[in-house]
Protein backbone atom coordinates (compact mmCIF):
# COMPACT_ATOMS: atom_id res chain seq x y z
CA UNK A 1 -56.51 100.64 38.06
CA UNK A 2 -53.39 101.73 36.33
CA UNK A 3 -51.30 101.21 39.13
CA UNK A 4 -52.29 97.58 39.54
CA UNK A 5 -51.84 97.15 35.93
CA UNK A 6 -48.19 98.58 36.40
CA UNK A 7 -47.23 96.04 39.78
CA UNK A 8 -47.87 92.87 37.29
CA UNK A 9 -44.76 91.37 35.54
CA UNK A 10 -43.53 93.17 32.58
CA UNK A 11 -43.79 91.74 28.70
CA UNK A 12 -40.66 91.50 27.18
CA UNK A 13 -41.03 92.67 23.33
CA UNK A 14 -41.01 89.83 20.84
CA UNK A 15 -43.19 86.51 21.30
CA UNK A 16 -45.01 85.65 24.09
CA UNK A 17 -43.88 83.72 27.16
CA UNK A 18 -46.44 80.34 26.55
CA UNK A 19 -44.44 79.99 22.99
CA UNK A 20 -40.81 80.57 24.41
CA UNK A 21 -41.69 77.94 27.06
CA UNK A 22 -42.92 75.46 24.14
CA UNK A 23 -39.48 75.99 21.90
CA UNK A 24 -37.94 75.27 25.13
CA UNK A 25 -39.09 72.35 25.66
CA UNK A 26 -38.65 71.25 21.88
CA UNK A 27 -35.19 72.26 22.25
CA UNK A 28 -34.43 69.96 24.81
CA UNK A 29 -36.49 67.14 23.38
CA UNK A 30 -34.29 67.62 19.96
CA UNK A 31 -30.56 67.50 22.70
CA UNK A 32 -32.31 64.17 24.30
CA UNK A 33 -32.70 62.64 21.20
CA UNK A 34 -29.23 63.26 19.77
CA UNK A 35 -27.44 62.39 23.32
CA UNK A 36 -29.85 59.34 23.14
CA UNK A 37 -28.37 58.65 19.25
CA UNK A 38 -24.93 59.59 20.06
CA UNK A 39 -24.99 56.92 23.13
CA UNK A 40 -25.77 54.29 20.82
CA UNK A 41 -23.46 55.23 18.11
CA UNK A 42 -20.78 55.52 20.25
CA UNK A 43 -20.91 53.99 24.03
CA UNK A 44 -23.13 50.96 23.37
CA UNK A 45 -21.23 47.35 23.27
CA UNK A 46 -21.51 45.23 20.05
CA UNK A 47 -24.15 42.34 20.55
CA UNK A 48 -21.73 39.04 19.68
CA UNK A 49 -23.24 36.12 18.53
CA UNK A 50 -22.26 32.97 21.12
CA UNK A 51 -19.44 31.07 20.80
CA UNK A 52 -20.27 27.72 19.17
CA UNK A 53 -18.61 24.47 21.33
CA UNK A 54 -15.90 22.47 19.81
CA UNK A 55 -16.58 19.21 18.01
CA UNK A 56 -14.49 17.23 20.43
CA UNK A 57 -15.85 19.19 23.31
CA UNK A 58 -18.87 17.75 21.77
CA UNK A 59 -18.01 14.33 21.02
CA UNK A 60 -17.99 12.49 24.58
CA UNK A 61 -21.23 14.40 24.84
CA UNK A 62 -23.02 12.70 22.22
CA UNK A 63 -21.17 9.01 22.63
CA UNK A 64 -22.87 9.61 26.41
CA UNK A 65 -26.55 10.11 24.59
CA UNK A 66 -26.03 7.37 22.39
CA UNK A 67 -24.87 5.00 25.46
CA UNK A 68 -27.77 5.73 27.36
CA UNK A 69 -30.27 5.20 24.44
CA UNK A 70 -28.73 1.87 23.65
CA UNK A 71 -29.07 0.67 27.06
CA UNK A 72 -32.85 1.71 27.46
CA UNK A 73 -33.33 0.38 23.72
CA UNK A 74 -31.56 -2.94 24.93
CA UNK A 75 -33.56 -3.09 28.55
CA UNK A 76 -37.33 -2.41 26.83
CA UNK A 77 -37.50 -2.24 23.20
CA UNK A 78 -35.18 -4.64 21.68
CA UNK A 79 -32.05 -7.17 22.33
CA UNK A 80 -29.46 -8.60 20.18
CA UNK A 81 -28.91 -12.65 21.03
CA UNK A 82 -26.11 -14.93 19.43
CA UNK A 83 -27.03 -17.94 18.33
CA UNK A 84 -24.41 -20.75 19.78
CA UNK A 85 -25.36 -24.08 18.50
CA UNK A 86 -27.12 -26.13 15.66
CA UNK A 87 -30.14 -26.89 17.42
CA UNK A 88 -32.68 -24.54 15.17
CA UNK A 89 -30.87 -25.07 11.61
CA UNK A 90 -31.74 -24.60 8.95
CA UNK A 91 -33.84 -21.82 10.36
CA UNK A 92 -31.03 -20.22 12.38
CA UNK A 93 -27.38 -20.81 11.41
CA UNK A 94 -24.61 -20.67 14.47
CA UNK A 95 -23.22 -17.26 14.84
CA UNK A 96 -26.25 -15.76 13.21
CA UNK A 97 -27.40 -12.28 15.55
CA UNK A 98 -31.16 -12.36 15.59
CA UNK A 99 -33.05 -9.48 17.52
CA UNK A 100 -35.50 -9.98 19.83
CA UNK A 101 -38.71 -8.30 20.87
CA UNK A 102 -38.93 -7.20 24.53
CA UNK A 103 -41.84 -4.56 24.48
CA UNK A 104 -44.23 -6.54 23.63
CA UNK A 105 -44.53 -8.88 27.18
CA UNK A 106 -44.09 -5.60 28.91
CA UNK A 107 -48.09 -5.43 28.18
CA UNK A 108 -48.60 -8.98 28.80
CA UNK A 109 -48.40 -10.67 25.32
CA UNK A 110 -47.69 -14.23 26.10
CA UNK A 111 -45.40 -16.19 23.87
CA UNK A 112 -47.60 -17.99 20.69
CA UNK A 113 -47.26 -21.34 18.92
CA UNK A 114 -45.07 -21.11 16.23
CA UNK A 115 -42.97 -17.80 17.52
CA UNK A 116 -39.25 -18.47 17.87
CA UNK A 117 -38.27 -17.53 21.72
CA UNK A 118 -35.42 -16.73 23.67
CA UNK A 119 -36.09 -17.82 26.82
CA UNK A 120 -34.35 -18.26 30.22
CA UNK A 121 -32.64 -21.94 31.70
CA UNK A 122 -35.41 -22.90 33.61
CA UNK A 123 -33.45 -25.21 35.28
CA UNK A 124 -31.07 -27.82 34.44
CA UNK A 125 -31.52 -27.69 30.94
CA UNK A 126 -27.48 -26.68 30.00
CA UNK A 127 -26.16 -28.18 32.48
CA UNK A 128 -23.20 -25.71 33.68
CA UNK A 129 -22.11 -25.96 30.35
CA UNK A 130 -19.58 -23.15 29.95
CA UNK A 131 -19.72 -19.95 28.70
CA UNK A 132 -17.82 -18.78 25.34
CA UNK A 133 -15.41 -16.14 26.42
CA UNK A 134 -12.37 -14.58 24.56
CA UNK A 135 -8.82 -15.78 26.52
CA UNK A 136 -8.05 -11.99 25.76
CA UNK A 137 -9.46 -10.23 29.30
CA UNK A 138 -9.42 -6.66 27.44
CA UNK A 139 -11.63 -8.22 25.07
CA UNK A 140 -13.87 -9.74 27.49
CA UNK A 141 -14.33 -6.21 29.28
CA UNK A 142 -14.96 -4.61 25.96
CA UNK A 143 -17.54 -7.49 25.09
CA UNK A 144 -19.14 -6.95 28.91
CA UNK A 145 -19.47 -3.64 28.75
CA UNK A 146 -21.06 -4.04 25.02
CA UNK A 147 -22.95 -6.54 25.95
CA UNK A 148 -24.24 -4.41 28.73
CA UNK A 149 -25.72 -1.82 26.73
CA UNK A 150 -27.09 -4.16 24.08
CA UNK A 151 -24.64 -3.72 21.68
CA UNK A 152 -23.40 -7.09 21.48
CA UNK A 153 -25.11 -10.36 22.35
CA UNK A 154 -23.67 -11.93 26.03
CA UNK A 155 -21.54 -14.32 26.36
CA UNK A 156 -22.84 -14.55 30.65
CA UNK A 157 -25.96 -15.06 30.29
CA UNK A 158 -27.04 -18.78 29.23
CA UNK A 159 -30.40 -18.48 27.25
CA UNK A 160 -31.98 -20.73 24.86
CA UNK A 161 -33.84 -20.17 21.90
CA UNK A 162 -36.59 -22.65 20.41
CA UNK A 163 -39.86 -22.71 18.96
CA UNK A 164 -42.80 -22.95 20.66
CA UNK A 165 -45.12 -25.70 19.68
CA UNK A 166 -47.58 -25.69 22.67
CA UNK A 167 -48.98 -23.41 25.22
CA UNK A 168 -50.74 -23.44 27.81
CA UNK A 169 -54.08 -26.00 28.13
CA UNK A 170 -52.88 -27.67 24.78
CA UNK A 171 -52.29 -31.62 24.50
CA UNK A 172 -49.20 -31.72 22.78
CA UNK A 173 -48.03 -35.40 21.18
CA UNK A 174 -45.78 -36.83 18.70
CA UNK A 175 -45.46 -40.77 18.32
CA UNK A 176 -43.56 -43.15 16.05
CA UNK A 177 -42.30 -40.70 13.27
CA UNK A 178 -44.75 -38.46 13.69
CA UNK A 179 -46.10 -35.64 12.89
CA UNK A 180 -46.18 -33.81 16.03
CA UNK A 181 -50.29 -33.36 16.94
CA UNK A 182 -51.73 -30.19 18.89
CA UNK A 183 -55.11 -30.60 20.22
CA UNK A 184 -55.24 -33.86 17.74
CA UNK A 185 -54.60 -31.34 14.77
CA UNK A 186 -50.91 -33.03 12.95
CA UNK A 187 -48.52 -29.80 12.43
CA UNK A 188 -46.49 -30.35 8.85
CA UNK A 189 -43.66 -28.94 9.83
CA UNK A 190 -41.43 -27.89 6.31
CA UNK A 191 -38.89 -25.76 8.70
CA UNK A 192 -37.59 -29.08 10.42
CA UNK A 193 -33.85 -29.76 9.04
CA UNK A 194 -33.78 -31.97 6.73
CA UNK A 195 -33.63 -35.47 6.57
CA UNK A 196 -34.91 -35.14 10.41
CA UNK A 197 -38.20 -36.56 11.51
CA UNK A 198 -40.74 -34.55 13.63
CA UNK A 199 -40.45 -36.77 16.61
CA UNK A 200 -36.44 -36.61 15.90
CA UNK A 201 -36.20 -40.44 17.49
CA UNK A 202 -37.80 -38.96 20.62
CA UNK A 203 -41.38 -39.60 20.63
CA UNK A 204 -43.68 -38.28 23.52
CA UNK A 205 -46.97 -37.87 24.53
CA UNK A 206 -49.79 -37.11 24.95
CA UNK A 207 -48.98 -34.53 27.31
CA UNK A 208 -51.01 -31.71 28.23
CA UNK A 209 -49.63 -28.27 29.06
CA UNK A 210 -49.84 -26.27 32.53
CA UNK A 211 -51.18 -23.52 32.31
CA UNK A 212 -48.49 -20.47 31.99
CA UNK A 213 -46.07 -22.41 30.09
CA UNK A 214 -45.06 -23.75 26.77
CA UNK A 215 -43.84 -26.22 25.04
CA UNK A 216 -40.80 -26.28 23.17
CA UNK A 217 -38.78 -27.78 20.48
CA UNK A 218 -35.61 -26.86 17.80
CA UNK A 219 -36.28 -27.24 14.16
CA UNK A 220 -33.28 -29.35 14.22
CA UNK A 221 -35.12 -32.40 15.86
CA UNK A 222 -31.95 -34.68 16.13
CA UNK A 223 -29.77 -31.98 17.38
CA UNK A 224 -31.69 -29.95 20.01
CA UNK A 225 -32.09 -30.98 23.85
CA UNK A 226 -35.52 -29.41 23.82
CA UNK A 227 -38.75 -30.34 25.78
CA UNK A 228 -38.68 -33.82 25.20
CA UNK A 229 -35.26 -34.37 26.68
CA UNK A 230 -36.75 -32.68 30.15
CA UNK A 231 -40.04 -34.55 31.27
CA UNK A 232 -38.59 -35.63 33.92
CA UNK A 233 -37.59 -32.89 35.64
CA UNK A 234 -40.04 -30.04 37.19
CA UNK A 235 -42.64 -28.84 35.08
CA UNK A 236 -42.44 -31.70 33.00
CA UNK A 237 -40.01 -30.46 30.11
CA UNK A 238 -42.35 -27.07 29.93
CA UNK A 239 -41.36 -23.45 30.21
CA UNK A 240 -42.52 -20.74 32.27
CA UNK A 241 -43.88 -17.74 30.73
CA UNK A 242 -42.41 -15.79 32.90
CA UNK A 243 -38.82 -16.86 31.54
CA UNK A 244 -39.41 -16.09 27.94
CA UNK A 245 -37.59 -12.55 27.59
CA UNK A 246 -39.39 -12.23 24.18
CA UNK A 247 -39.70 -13.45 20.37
CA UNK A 248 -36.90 -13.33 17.58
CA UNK A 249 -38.59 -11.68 15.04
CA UNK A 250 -35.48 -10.90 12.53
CA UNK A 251 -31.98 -12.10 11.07
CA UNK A 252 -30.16 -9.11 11.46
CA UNK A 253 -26.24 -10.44 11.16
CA UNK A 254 -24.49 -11.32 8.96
CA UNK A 255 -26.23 -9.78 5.82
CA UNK A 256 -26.27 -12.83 3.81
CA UNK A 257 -28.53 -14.84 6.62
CA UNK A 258 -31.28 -11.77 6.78
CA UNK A 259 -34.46 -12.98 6.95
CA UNK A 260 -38.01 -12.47 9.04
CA UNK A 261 -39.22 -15.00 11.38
CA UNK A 262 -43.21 -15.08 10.94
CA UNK A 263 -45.69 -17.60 12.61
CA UNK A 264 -45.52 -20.63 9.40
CA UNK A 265 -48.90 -21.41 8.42
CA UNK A 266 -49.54 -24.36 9.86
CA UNK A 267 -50.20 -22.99 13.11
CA UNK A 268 -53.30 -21.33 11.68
CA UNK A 269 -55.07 -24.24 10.97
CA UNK A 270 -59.19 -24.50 12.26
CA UNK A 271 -59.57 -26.46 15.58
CA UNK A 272 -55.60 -25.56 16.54
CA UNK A 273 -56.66 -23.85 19.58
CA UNK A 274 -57.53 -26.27 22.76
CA UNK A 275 -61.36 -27.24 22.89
CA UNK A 276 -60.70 -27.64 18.87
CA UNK A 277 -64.19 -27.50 16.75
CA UNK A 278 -66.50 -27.57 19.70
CA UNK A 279 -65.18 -24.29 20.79
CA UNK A 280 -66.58 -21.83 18.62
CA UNK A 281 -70.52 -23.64 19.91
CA UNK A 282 -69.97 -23.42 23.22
CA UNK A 283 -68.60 -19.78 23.10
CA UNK A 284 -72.06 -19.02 21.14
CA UNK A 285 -74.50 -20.80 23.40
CA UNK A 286 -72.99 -19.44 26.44
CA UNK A 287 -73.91 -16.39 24.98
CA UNK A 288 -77.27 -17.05 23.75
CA UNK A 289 -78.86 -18.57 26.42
CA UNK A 290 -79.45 -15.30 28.65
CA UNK A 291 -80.36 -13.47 25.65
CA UNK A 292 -82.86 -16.36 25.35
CA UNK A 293 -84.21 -15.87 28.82
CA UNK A 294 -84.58 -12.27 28.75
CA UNK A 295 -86.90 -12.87 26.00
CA UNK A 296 -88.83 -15.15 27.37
CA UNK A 297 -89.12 -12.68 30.43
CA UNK A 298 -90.45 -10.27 28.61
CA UNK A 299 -93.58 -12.03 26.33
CA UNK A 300 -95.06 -12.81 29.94
């Protein structure tokens, strides 16, 4: 027994082996930690913050932005248009910039009596009549490339603006010196220039519109080539719908012409809309007649 006490490892004197093992260990926890603190004292970079880009580094960046949202602005949302003659004073004065709504007949709003359009030459209607263009061809590429992206009106493009008087279905008249009559109902008219009459020495009528297209005519009866100057061509002096690019809706330019362009009143008036009075009866007794005979079905 002594013997195999004796062949077992001796004890050294002090404290045991389990604790030396433990301070050990501590030991070279406590050396991790300060290599790990002296590492990032002393080796590890300094975070920078980034570099901020230069303004004109910038610039062409932004003037690209703003390019493209003028041109989306200018292709679905809204248009600038230059008016070029006297044929809606006094409601438009030439040279006046009126914007136009083009959203709207993106989700099939069809042009209204009363709005005032821009639409399209349907055909004949200007007659090649030339285009105002500067003699200056760096100014014409500036004003194309303006015009382009809807910053300026065009000087290319030959649309027309009026106000529509008729759509679609109506009966549309105006004889002697008037007033003009939609579905019998007489328009008074206190936009038409003054001194003008509402037949403007043009009477016409009664005409009834196709359906899809409008009839049109400029506040300045004796100094617009409107509808009634067109009957005889296709279409009878109508519009498509489909050539209206949308409604003027504001003044913008110059600041002293600013003004709204609402629907005038007189295009509200009862019995306005084709069918006039007897509308509203026939709309209700198509309705109540099968309501009438399901009743009747079900006393039996």
């Amino acid at each position: 027994m002594v013997i195999g006490a004796r062949s077992g490892a001796p004890e050294p004197d002090g404290e045991p082996v389990g604790d030396q093992g433990t301070q050990a260990g501590d030991g070279d926890a406590v050396r991790g930690a300060e290599a790990e603190e002296a590492t990032d004292e002393g080796s590890a970079p300094a975070v920078r913050a980034p570099k901020q880009r230069s303004f004109w580094k910038e610039l062409p960046i932004l003037i690209g932005i703003a390019l493209v949202l003028a041109l989306v602005i200018k292709t679905f949302f809204v248009q600038a248009f230059s008016i070029p003659s006297g044929s809606m004073e006094n409601t438009l004065q030439v040279g006046d910039r009126v914007l136009v709504d083009k959203l709207t007949p993106w989700f099939g709003s069809e042009p209204e009596r009363g709005e005032v359009v821009v639409f399209k030459d349907p055909g004949g209607w200007l007659n090649d009549e030339p285009t105002q263009r500067s003699d200056n061809s760096f100014m014409r590429g500036v004003q194309d490339v303006f015009s382009f992206i809807g910053l300026m009106p065009s000087s290319n493009e030959k649309d027309l603006i009026k106000r529509v008087i008729a759509v679609g279905g109506d009966t549309v008249e105006c004889q002697g010196s008037g007033p003009v009559k939609v579905n019998g109902v007489a328009l008074d008219e206190p936009y038409i220039f003054p001194g003008n009459t509402p037949c403007g020495e043009k009477p016409f009528g009664p005409l009834k519109v196709p359906d899809g297209r409008i009839w049109v005519m400029g506040d300045h009866r004796g100094n617009s080539l409107d509808s009634r100057y067109h009957m005889d061509q296709p279409g009878g002096g109508t519009v498509p719908n489909g050539n209206v690019v949308g409604r003027a809706f504001v003044v913008a330019w110059p600041i002293g012409d600013w003004a709204t362009l609402p629907v005038p009143d007189t295009f509200d008036q009862k019995g306005l809309a084709a069918g006039g009075p007897l509308a509203p009866a026939l709309a209700g007794a198509t309705l109540t007649a099968p309501l009438a005979w399901w009743v009747r079905r079900r006393r039996r």
